[in-house]
N, C-alpha and C. Protein backbone atom coordinates (compact mmCIF):
# COMPACT_ATOMS: atom_id res chain seq x y z
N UNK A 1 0.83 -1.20 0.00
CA UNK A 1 0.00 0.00 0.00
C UNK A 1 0.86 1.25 0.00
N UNK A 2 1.91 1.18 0.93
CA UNK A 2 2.81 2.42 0.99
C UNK A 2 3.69 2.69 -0.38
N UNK A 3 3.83 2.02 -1.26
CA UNK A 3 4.63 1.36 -2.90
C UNK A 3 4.04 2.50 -3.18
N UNK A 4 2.52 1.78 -3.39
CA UNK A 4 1.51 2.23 -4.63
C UNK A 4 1.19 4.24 -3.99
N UNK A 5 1.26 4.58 -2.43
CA UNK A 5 1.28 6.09 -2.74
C UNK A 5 2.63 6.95 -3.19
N UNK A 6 3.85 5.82 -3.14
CA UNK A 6 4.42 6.60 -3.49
C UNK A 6 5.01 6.58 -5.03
N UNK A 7 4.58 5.89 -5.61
CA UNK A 7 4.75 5.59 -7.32
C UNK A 7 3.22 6.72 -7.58
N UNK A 8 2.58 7.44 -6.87
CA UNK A 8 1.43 7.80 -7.06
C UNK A 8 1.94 9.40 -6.84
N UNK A 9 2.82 9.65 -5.99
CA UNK A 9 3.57 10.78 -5.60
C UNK A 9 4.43 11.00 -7.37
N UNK A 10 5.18 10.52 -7.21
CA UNK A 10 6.14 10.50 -8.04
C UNK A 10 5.05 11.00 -9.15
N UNK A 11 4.21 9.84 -9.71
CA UNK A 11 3.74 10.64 -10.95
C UNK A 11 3.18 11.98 -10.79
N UNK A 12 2.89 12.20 -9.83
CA UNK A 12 1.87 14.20 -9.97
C UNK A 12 3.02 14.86 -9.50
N UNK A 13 4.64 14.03 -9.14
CA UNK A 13 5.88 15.20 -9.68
C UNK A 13 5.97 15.35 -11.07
N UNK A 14 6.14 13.92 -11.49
CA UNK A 14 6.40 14.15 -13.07
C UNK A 14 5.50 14.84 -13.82
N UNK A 15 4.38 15.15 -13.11
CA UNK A 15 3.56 15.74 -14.28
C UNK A 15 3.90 16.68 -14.20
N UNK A 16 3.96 17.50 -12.36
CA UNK A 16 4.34 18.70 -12.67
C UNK A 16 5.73 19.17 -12.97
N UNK A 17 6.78 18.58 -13.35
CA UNK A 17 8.01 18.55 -14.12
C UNK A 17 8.03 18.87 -15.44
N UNK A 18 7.02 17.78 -16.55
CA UNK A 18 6.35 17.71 -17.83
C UNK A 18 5.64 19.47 -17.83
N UNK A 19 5.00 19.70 -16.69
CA UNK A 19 4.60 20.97 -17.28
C UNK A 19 5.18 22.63 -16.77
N UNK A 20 6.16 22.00 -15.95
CA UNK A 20 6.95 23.13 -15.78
C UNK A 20 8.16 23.18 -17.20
N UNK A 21 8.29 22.29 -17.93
CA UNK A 21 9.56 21.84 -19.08
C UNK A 21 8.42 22.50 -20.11
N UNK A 22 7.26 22.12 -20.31
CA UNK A 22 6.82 22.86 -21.09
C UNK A 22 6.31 24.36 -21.49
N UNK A 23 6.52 24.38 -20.02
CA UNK A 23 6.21 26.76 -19.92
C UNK A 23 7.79 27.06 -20.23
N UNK A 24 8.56 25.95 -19.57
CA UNK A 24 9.88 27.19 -20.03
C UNK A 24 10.57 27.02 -21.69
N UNK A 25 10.20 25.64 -22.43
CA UNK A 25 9.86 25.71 -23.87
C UNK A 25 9.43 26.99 -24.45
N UNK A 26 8.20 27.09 -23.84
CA UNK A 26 7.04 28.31 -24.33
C UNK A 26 8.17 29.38 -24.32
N UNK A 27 8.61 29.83 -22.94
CA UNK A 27 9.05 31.64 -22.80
C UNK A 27 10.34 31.28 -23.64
N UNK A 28 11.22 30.58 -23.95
CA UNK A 28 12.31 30.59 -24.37
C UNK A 28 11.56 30.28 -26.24
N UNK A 29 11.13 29.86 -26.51
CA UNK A 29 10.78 30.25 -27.92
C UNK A 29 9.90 31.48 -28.22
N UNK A 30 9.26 31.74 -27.23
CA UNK A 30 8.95 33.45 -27.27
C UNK A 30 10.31 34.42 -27.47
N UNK A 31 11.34 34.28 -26.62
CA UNK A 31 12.69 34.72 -26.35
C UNK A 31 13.18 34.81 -27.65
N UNK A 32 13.16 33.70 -28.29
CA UNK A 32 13.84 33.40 -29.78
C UNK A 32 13.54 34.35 -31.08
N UNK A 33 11.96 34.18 -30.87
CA UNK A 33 11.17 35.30 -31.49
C UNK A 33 11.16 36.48 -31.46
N UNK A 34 10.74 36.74 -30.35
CA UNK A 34 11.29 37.99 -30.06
C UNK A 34 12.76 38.80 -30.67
N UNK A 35 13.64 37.71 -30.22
CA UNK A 35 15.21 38.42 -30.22
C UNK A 35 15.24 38.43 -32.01
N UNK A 36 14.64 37.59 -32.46
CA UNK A 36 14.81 37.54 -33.79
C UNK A 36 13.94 38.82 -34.95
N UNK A 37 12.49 38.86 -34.50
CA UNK A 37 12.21 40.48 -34.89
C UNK A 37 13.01 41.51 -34.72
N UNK A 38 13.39 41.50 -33.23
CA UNK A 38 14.35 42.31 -32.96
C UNK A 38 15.76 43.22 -33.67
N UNK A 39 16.10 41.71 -34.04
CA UNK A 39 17.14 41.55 -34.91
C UNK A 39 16.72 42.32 -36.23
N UNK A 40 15.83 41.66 -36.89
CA UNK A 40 15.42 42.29 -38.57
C UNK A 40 14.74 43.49 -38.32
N UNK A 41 13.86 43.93 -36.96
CA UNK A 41 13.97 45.68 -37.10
C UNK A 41 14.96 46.83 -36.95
N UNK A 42 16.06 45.76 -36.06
CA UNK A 42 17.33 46.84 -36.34
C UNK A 42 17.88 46.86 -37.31
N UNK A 43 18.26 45.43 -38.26
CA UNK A 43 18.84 45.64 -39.43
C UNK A 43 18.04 46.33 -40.17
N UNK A 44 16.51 46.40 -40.68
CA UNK A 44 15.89 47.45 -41.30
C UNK A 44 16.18 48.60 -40.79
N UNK A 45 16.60 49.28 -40.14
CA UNK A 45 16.21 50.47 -39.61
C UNK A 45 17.79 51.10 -39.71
């Protein structure tokens, strides 16, 4: 019984691991974007 809460723990870390890996995906390809407009409005300008 004590196994199964903690293989039960573990997964609602991993999930929240899985979705903390996926917000910082998000802001760092925002980052990318960003820096990259960035980039082609200074070279335009």
């Amino acid at each position: 019984m004590k196994l199964f809460k903690k293989e039960k723990v573990a997964k609602k870390q991993y999930d929240k691991g899985q979705i903390f890996i996926k917000i910082m995906a998000a802001i760092l390809a925002l980052l990318m974007v960003v820096g990259t407009v960035g980039t082609l409005v200074y070279a335009l300008i």
